[in-house]
Protein backbone atom coordinates (compact mmCIF):
# COMPACT_ATOMS: atom_id res chain seq x y z
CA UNK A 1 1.75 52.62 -39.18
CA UNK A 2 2.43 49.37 -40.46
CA UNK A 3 -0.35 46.64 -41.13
CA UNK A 4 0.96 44.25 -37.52
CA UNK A 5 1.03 47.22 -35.86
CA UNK A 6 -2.31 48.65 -36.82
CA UNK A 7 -3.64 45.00 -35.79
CA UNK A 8 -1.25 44.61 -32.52
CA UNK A 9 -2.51 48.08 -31.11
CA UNK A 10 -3.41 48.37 -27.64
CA UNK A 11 -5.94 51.05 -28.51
CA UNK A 12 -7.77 50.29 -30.99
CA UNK A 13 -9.83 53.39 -32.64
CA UNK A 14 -13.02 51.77 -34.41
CA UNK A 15 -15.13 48.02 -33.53
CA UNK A 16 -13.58 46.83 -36.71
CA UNK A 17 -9.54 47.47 -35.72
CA UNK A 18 -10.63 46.00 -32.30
CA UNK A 19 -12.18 42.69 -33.91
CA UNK A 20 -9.29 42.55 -36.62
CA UNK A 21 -6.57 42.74 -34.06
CA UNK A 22 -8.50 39.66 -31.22
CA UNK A 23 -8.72 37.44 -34.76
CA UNK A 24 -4.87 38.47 -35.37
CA UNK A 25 -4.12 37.51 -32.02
CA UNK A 26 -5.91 34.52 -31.58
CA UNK A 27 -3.74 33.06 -35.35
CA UNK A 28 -0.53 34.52 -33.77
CA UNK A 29 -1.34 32.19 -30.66
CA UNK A 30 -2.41 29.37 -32.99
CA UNK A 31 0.22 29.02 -34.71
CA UNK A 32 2.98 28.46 -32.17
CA UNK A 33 0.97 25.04 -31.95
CA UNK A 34 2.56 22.72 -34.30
CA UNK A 35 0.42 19.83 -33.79
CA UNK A 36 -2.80 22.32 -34.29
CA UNK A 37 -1.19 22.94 -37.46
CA UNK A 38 -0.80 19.96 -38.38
CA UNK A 39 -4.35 19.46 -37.94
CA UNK A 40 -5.39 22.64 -40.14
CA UNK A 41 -3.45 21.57 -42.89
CA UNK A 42 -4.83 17.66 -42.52
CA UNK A 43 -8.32 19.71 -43.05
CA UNK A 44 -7.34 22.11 -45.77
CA UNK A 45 -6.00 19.25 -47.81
CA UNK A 46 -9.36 17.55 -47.05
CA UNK A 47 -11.32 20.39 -48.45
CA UNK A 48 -8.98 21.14 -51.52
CA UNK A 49 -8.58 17.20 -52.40
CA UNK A 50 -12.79 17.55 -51.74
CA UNK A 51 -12.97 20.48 -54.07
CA UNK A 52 -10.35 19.10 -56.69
CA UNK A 53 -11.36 15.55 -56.76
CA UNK A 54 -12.65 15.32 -60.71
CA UNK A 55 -8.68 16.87 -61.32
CA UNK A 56 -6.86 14.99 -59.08
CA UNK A 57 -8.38 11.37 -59.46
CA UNK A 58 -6.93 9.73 -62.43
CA UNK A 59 -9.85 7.28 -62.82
CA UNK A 60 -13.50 6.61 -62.93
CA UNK A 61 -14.35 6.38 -59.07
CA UNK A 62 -17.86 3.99 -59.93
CA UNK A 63 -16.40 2.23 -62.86
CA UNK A 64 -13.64 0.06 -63.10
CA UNK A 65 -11.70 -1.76 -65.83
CA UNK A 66 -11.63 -5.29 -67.14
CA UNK A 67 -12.17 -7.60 -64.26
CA UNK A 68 -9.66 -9.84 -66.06
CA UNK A 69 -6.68 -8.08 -65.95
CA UNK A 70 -7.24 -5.35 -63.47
CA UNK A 71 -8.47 -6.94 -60.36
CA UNK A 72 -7.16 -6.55 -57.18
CA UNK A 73 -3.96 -4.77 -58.65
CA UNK A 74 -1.33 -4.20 -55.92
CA UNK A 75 -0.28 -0.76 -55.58
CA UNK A 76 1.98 0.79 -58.37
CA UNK A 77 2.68 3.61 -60.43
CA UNK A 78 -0.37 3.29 -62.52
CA UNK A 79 -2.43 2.50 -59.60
CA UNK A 80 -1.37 4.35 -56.26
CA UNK A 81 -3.32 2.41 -53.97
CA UNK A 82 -3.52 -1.02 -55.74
CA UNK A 83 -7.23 -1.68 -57.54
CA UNK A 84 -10.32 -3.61 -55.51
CA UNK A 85 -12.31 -6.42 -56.51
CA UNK A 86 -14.68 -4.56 -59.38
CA UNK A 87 -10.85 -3.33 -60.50
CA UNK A 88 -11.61 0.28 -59.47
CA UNK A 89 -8.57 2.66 -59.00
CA UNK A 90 -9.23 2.96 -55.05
CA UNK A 91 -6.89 6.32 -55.38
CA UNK A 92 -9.59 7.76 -56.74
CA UNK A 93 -12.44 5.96 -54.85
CA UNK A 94 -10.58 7.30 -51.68
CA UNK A 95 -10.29 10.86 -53.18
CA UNK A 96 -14.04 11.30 -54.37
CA UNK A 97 -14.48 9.78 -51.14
CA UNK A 98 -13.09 12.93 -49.45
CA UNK A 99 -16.28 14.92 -50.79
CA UNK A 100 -18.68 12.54 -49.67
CA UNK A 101 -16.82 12.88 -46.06
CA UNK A 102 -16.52 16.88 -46.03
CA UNK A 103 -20.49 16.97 -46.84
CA UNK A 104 -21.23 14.61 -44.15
CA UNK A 105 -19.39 16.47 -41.57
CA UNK A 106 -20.52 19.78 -42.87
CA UNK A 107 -24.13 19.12 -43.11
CA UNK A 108 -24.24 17.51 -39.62
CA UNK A 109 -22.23 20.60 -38.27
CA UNK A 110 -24.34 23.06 -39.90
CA UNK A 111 -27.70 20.86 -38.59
CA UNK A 112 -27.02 20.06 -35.54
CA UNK A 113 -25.07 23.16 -33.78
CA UNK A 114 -28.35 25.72 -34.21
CA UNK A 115 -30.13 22.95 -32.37
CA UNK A 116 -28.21 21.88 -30.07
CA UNK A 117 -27.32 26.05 -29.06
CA UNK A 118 -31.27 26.83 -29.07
CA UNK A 119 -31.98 23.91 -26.66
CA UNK A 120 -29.19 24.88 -24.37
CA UNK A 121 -29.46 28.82 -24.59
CA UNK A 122 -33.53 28.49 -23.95
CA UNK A 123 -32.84 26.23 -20.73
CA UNK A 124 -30.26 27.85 -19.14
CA UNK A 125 -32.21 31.39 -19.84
CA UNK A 126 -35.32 30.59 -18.50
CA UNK A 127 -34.71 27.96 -15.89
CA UNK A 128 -37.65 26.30 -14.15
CA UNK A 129 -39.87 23.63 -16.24
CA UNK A 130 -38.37 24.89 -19.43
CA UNK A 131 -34.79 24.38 -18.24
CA UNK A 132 -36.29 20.76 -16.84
CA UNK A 133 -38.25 19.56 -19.97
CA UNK A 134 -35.44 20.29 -22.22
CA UNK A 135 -32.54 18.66 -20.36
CA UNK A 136 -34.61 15.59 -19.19
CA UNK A 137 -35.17 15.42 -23.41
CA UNK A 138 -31.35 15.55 -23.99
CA UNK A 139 -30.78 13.34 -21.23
CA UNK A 140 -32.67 10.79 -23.44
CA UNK A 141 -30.74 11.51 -26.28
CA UNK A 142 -27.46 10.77 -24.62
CA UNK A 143 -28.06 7.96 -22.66
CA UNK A 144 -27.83 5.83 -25.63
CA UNK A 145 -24.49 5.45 -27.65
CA UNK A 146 -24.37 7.74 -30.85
CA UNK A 147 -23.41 5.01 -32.95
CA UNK A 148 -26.20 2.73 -31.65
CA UNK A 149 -29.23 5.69 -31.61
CA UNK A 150 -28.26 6.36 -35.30
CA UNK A 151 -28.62 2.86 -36.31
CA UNK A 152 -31.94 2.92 -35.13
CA UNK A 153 -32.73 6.28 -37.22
CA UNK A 154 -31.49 5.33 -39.76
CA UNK A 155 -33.30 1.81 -39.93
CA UNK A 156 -36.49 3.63 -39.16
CA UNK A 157 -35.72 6.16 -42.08
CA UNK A 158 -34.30 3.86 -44.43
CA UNK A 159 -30.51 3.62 -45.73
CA UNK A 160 -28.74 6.18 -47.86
CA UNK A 161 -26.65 8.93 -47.37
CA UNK A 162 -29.22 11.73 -46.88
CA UNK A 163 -30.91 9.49 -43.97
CA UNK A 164 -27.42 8.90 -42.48
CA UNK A 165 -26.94 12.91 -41.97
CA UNK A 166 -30.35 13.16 -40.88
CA UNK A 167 -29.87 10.43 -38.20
CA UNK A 168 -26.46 11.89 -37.41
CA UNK A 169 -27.42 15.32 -36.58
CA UNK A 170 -30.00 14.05 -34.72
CA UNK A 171 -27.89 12.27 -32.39
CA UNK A 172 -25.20 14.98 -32.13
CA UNK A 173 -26.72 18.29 -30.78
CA UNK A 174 -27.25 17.02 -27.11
CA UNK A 175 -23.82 17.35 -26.50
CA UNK A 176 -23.72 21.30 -27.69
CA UNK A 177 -27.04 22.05 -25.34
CA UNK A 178 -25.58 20.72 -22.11
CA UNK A 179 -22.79 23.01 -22.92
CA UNK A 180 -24.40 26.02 -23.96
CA UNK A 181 -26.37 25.45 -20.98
CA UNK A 182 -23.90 25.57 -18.96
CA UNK A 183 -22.58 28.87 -20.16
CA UNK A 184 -25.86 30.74 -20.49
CA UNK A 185 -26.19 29.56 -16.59
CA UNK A 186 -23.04 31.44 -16.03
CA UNK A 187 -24.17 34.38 -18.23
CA UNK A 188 -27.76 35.16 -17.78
CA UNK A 189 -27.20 37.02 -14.06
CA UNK A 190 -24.30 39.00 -15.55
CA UNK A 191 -24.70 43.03 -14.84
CA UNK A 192 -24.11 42.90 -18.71
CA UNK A 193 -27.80 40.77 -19.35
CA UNK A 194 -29.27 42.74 -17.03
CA UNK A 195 -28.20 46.47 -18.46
CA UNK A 196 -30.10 44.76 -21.89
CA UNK A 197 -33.04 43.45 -20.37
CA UNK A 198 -33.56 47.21 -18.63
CA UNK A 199 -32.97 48.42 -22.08
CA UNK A 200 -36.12 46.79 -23.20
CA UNK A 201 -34.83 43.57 -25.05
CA UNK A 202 -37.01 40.62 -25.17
CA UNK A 203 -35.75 36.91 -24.15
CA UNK A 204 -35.63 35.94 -28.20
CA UNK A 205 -33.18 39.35 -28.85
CA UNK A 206 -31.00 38.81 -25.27
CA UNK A 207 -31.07 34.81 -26.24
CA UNK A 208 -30.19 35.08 -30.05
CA UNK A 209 -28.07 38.36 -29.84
CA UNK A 210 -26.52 38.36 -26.97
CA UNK A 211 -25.92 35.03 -25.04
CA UNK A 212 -25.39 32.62 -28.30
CA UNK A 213 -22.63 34.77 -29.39
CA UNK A 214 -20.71 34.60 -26.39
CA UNK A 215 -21.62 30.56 -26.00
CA UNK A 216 -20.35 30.29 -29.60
CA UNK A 217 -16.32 29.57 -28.83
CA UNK A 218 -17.16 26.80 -26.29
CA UNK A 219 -19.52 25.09 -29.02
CA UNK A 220 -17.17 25.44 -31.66
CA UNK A 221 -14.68 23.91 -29.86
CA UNK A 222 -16.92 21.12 -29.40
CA UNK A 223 -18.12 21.12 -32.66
CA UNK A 224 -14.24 20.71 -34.06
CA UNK A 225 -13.44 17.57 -31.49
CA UNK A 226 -16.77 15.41 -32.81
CA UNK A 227 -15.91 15.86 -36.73
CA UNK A 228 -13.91 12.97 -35.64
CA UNK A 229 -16.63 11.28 -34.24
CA UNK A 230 -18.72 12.23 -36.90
CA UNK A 231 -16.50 10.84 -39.28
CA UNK A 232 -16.42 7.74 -37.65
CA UNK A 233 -20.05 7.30 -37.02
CA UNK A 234 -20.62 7.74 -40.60
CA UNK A 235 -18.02 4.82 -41.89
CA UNK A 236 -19.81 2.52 -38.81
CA UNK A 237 -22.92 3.39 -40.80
CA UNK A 238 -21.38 2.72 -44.63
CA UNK A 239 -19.85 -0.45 -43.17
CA UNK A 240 -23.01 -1.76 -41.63
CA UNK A 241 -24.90 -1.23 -45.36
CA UNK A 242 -26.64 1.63 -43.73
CA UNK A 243 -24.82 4.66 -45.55
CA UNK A 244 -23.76 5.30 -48.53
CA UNK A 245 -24.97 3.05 -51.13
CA UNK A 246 -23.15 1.35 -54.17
CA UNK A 247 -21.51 2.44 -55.81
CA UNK A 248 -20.70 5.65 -54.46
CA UNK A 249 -17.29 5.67 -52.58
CA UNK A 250 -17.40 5.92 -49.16
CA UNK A 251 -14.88 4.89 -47.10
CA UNK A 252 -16.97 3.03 -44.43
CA UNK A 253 -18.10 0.98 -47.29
CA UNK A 254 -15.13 0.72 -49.12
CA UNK A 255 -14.17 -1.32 -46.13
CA UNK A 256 -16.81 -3.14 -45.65
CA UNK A 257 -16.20 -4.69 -49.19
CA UNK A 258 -12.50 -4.76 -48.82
CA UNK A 259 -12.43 -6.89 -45.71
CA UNK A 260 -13.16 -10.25 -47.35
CA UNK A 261 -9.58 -9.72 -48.90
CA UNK A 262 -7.41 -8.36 -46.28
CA UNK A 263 -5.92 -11.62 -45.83
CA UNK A 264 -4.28 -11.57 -49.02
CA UNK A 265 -5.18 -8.19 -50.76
CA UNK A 266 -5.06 -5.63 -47.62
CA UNK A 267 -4.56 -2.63 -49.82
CA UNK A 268 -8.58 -3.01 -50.70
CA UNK A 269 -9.59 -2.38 -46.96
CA UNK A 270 -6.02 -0.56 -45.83
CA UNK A 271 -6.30 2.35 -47.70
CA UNK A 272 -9.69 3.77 -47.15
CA UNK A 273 -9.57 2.82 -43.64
CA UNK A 274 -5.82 5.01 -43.64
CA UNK A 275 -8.15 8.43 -44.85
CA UNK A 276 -10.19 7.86 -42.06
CA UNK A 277 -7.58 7.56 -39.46
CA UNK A 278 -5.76 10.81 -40.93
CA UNK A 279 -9.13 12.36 -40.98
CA UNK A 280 -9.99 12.11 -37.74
CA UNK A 281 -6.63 12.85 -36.36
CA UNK A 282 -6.31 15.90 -38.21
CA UNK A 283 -10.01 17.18 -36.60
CA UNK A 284 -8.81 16.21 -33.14
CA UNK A 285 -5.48 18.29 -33.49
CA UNK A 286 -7.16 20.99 -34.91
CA UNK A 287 -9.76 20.89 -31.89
CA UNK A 288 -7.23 20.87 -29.50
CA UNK A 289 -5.54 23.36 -30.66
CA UNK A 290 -8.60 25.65 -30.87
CA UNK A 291 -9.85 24.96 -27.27
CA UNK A 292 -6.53 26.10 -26.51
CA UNK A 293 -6.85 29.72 -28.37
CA UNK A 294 -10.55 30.30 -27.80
CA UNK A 295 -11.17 28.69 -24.59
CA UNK A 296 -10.28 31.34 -21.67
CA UNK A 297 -10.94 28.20 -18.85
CA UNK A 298 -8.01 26.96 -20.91
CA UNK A 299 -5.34 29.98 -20.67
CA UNK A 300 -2.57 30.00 -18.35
């Protein structure tokens, strides 16, 4: 028996074939989306340029070279994406960038999905006050704008980049406990729940072992669409001074110094503001393809 059709068999003879073949599947069904592809390999070039960045950059990203001669250098073969006013190779600005954007989105991801599945998971199990006390708290959360509630975190915690993933987070898991809530809802009167609470399990066990695993999907899903919005939230931050600090290249802030030249030198502000766009894109198209493989609600 081949490898395909040891994954592709309807009867699968151990957990492990089973699992191998549904992952098999779901990247067979993936990949007839082109635009989802697109997307994946928008996000593996992120993480390799990310990874890479000291080998690909040609230049210095925080230094720059004599502010008499290499100032606000169009683009050309020396310098890809022209220079900016401190005559910094904003190729390689924009590439260390990439690192400083992968972290962000990873930290925030890794932050604020346990919280925002514990929230939802222990409301929707439970019900009653529990269920009312936590939602009325994420109702708080997300009657402000994300943008706007992270501004005020971040004032209140001071700028820098650590502050703006701590403020981010905070202002992202609401989202991933109404959800989560609404699948444990749908979950928690299953025959399935019930065979493991008569079985003995406590609520921690059935919550944590049980219902998260079969919330995760949905969640990641969501998860995937907001990098974009992560991504964005961060550069509003960088742009407003609030981020990233000089020197370090981020692209919110490389824009925020590059718009007192777009007039005449757009390159300065074009570029970094270019990453961002592709970055985002490539999240949402990867998203979307995702919801499409992993969400059943979704399958036709």
């Amino acid at each position: 028996m081949s490898r395909r059709e040891w994954l592709l068999s309807d009867h699968p003879t151990s957990r492990r074939q089973a699992r191998a073949g549904q992952t098999y599947r779901t990247w067979l069904a993936f990949r007839t989306n082109r635009l989802a592809m697109v997307g994946l390999g928008i996000v593996v070039l992120l993480v390799l340029v990310a990874v890479f960045a000291n080998a690909i950059a040609p230049y210095n990203p925080l230094s720059g070279g004599d502010l008499r001669t290499e100032r606000l250098l169009p683009p050309s073969a020396a310098h890809l994406m022209g220079t900016d006013e401190q005559a910094r190779d904003i190729f390689s600005r924009v590439v260390h960038g990439a690192r400083l954007t992968l972290m962000v989105v990873a930290l925030v991801a890794v932050i604020a999905t346990p919280i925002g599945l514990l929230v939802g998971t222990t409301a929707g199990y439970f019900g009653g006050w529990v269920d009312t006390v936590l939602m009325r708290l994420t109702d708080i959360f997300l009657a402000f704008p994300r943008l706007i509630l992270a501004l005020a975190f971040v004032a209140a915690l001071g700028p820098g980049i650590e502050n703006a993933i701590i403020a981010i987070a905070i202002t992202s898991w609401p989202p991933y406990a109404r959800l989560a809530r609404a699948e444990t809802l749908t979950i928690r009167d299953t025959d399935y729940i019930a065979a493991i609470r008569l079985q003995g399990a406590g609520p921690a066990r059935i919550i944590w072992g049980h219902v998260v695993p079969l919330c995760l999907s949905s969640v990641i899903i969501r998860v995937t669409l907001d990098m974009a919005g992560i991504i964005l939230t961060a550069a509003g931050l960088g742009f407003l001074g609030l981020g990233a600090q000089p020197p370090q290249p981020e692209w919110g802030a490389m824009i925020a110094s590059g718009r007192r030249f777009l007039i005449d030198f757009w390159w300065v502000a074009t570029m970094p503001g270019i990453a961002i766009f592709v970055v985002s894109l490539g999240f949402n198209l990867l998203g979307d393809g995702l919801r499409d493989v992993l969400d059943p609600k979704g399958l036709k």
